[in-house]
C-alpha atoms as a PDB file:
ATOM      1  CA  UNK A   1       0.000   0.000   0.000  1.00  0.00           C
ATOM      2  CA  UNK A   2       1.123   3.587  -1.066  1.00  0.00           C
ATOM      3  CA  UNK A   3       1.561   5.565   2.129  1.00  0.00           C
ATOM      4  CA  UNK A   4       1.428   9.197   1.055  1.00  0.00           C
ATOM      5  CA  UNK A   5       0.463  10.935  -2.149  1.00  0.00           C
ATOM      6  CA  UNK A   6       4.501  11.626  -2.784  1.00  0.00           C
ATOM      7  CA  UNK A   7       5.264   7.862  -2.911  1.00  0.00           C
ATOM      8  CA  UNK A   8       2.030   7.574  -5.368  1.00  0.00           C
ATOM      9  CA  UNK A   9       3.323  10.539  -7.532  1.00  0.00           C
ATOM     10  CA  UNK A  10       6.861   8.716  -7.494  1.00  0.00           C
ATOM     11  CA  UNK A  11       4.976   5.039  -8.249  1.00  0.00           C
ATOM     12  CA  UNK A  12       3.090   6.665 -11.024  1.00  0.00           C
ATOM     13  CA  UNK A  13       6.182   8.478 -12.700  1.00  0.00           C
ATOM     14  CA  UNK A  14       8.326   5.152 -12.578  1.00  0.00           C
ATOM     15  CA  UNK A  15       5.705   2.976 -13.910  1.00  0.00           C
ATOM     16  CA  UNK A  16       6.253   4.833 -16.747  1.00  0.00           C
ATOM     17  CA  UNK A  17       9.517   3.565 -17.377  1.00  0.00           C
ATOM     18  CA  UNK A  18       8.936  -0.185 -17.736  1.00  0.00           C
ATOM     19  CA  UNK A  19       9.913  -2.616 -20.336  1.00  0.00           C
ATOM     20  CA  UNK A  20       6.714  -4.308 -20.933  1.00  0.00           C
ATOM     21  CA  UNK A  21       2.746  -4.618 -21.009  1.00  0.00           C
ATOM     22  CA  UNK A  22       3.249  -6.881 -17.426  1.00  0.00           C
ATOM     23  CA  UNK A  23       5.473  -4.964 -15.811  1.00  0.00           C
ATOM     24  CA  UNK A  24       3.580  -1.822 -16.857  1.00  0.00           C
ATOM     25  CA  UNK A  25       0.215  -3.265 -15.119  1.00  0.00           C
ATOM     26  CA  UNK A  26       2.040  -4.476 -12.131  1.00  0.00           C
ATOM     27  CA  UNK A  27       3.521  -1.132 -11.319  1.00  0.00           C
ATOM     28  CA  UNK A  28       0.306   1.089 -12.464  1.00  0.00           C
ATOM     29  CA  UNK A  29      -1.753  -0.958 -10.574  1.00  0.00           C
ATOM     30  CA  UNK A  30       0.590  -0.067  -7.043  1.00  0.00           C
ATOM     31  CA  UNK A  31      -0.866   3.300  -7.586  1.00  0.00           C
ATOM     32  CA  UNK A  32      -3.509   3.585 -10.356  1.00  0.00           C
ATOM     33  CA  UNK A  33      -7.316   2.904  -8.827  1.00  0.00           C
ATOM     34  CA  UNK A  34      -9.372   0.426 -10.777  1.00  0.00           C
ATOM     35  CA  UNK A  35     -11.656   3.028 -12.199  1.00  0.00           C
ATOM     36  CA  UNK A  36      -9.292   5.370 -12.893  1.00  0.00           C
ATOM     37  CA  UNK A  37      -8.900   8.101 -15.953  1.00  0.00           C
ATOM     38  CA  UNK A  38      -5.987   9.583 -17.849  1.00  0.00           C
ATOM     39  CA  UNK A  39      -6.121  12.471 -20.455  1.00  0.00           C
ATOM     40  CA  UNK A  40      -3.703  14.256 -22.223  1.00  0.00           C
ATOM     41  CA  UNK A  41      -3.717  16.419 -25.532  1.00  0.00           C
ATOM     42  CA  UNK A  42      -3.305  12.895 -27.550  1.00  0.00           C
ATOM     43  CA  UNK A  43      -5.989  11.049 -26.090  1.00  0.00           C
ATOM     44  CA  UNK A  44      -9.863  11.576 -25.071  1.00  0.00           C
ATOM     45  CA  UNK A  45      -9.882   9.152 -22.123  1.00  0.00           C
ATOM     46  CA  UNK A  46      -8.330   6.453 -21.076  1.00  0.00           C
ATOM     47  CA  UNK A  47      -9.385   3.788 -18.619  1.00  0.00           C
ATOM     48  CA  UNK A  48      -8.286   1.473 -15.800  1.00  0.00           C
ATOM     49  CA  UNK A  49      -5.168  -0.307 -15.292  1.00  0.00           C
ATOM     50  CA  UNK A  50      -5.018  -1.857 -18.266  1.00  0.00           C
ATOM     51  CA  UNK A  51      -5.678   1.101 -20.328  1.00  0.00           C
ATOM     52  CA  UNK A  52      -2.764   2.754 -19.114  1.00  0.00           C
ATOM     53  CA  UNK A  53      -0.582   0.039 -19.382  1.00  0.00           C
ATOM     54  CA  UNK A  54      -1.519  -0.047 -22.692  1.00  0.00           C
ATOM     55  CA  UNK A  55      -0.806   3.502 -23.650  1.00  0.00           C
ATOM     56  CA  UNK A  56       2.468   2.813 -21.746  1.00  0.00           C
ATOM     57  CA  UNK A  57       3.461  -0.012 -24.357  1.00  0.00           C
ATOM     58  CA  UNK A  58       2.546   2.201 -27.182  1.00  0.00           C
ATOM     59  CA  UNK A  59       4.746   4.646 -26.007  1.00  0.00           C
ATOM     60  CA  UNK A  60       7.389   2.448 -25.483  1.00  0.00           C
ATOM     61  CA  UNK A  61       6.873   0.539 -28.811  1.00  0.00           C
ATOM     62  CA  UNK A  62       6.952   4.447 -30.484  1.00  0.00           C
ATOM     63  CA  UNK A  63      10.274   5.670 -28.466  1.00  0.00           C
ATOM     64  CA  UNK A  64      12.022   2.571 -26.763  1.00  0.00           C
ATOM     65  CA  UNK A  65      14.529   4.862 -25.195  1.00  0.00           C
ATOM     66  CA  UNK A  66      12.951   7.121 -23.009  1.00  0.00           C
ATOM     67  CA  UNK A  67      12.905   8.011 -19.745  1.00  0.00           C
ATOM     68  CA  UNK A  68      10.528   9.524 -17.712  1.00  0.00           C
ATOM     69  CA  UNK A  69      11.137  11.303 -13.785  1.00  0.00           C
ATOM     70  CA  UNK A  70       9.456  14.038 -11.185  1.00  0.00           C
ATOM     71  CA  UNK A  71      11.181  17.440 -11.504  1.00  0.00           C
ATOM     72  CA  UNK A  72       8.929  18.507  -8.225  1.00  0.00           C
ATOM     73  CA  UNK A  73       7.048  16.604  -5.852  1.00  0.00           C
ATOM     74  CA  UNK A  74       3.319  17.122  -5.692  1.00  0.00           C
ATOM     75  CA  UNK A  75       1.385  19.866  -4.173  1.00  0.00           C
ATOM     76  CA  UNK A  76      -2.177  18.780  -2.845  1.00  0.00           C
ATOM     77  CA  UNK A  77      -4.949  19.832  -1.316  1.00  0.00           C
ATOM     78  CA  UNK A  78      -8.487  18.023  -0.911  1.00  0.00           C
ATOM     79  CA  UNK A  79      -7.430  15.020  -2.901  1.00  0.00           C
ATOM     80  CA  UNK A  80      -6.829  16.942  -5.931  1.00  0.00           C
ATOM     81  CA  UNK A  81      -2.764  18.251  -6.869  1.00  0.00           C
ATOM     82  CA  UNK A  82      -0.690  18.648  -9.187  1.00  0.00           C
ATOM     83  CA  UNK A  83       3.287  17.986 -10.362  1.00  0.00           C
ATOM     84  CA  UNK A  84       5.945  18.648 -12.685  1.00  0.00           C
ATOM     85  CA  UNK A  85       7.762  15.985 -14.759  1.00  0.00           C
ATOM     86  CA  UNK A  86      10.069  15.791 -17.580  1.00  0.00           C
ATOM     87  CA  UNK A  87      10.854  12.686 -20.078  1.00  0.00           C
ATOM     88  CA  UNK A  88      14.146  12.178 -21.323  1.00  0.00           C
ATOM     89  CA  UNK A  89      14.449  11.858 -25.178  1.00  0.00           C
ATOM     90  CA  UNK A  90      17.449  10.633 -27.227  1.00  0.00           C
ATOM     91  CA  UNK A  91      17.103  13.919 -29.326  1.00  0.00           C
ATOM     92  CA  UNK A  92      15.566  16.122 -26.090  1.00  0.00           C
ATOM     93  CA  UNK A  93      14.023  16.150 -23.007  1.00  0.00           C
ATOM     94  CA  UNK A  94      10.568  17.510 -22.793  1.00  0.00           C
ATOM     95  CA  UNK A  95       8.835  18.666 -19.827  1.00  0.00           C
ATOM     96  CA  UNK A  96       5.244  19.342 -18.634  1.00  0.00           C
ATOM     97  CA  UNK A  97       3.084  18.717 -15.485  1.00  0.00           C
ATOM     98  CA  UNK A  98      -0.262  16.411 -14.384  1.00  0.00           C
ATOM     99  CA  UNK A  99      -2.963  17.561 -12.409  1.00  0.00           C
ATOM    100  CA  UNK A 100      -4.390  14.368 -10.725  1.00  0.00           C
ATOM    101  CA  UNK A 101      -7.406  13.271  -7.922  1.00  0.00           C
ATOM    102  CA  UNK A 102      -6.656  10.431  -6.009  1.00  0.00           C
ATOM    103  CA  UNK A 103      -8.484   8.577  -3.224  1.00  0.00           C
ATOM    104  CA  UNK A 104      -8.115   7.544   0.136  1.00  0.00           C
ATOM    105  CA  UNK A 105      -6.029   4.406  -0.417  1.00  0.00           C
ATOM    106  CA  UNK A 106      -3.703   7.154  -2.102  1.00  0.00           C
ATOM    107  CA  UNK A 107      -4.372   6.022  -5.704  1.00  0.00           C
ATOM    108  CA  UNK A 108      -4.900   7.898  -8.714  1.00  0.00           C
ATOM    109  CA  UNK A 109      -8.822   8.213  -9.612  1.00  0.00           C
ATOM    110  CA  UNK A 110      -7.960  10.741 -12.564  1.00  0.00           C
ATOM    111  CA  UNK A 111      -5.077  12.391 -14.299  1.00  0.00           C
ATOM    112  CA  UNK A 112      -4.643  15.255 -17.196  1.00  0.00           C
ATOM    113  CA  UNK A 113      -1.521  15.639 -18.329  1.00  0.00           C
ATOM    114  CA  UNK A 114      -0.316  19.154 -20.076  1.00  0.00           C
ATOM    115  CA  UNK A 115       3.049  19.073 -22.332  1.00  0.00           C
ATOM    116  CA  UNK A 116       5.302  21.831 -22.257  1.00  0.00           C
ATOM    117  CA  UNK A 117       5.013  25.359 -20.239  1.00  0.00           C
ATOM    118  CA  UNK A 118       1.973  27.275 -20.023  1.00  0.00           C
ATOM    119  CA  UNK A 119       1.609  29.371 -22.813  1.00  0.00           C
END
């Protein structure tokens, strides 16, 4: 069990860096609620563990060398927040930030990410 929302921001981030559609459910699903919802600029919705495992894969099928970390630890409020990260291209490194909800079991119920800086 996650014990704080830091250590569920930090779960979420690394997840992101696995090497396969297992390992990218097993790690999600330390921090990811059942129900749960991602959205970015790319994609509508996306649902449950296995949905973001899945979009996971496809990243990692698109750029196989990538890696993904938290440039500042969450700040949170009502179980809403929000948190910087950056991903680490062979040609780049790109940043931009989530805002998430979570639950009491400190999992992710829903998470928009943003690319880049505000404009």
């Amino acid at each position: 069990m996650i014990i704080s929302v830091e250590e569920m921001i930090k779960q979420y981030v690394a997840a992101w860096n696995g090497k396969g559609l297992d390992e990218f459910r097993a790690e999600f699903a330390k921090c990811w609620a059942i129900d749960a919802t991602y959205t970015d600029p790319n994609f509508a919705l996306v649902k449950g563990v296995d949905g973001i495992a899945e979009l996971a894969q496809g990243s990692l099928r698109k750029i196989p060398v990538r890696t993904f970390n938290v440039l500042a630890l969450p700040d949170y409020h009502h179980n809403v927040g929000r948190y910087t990260w950056n991903v680490v291209l062979p040609e780049e490194t790109k940043e931009g930030f989530d805002y998430f909800e979570f639950n009491d079991e400190n999992k992710i119920t829903r998470l928009v990410s943003f690319f880049g800086p505000l404009k």
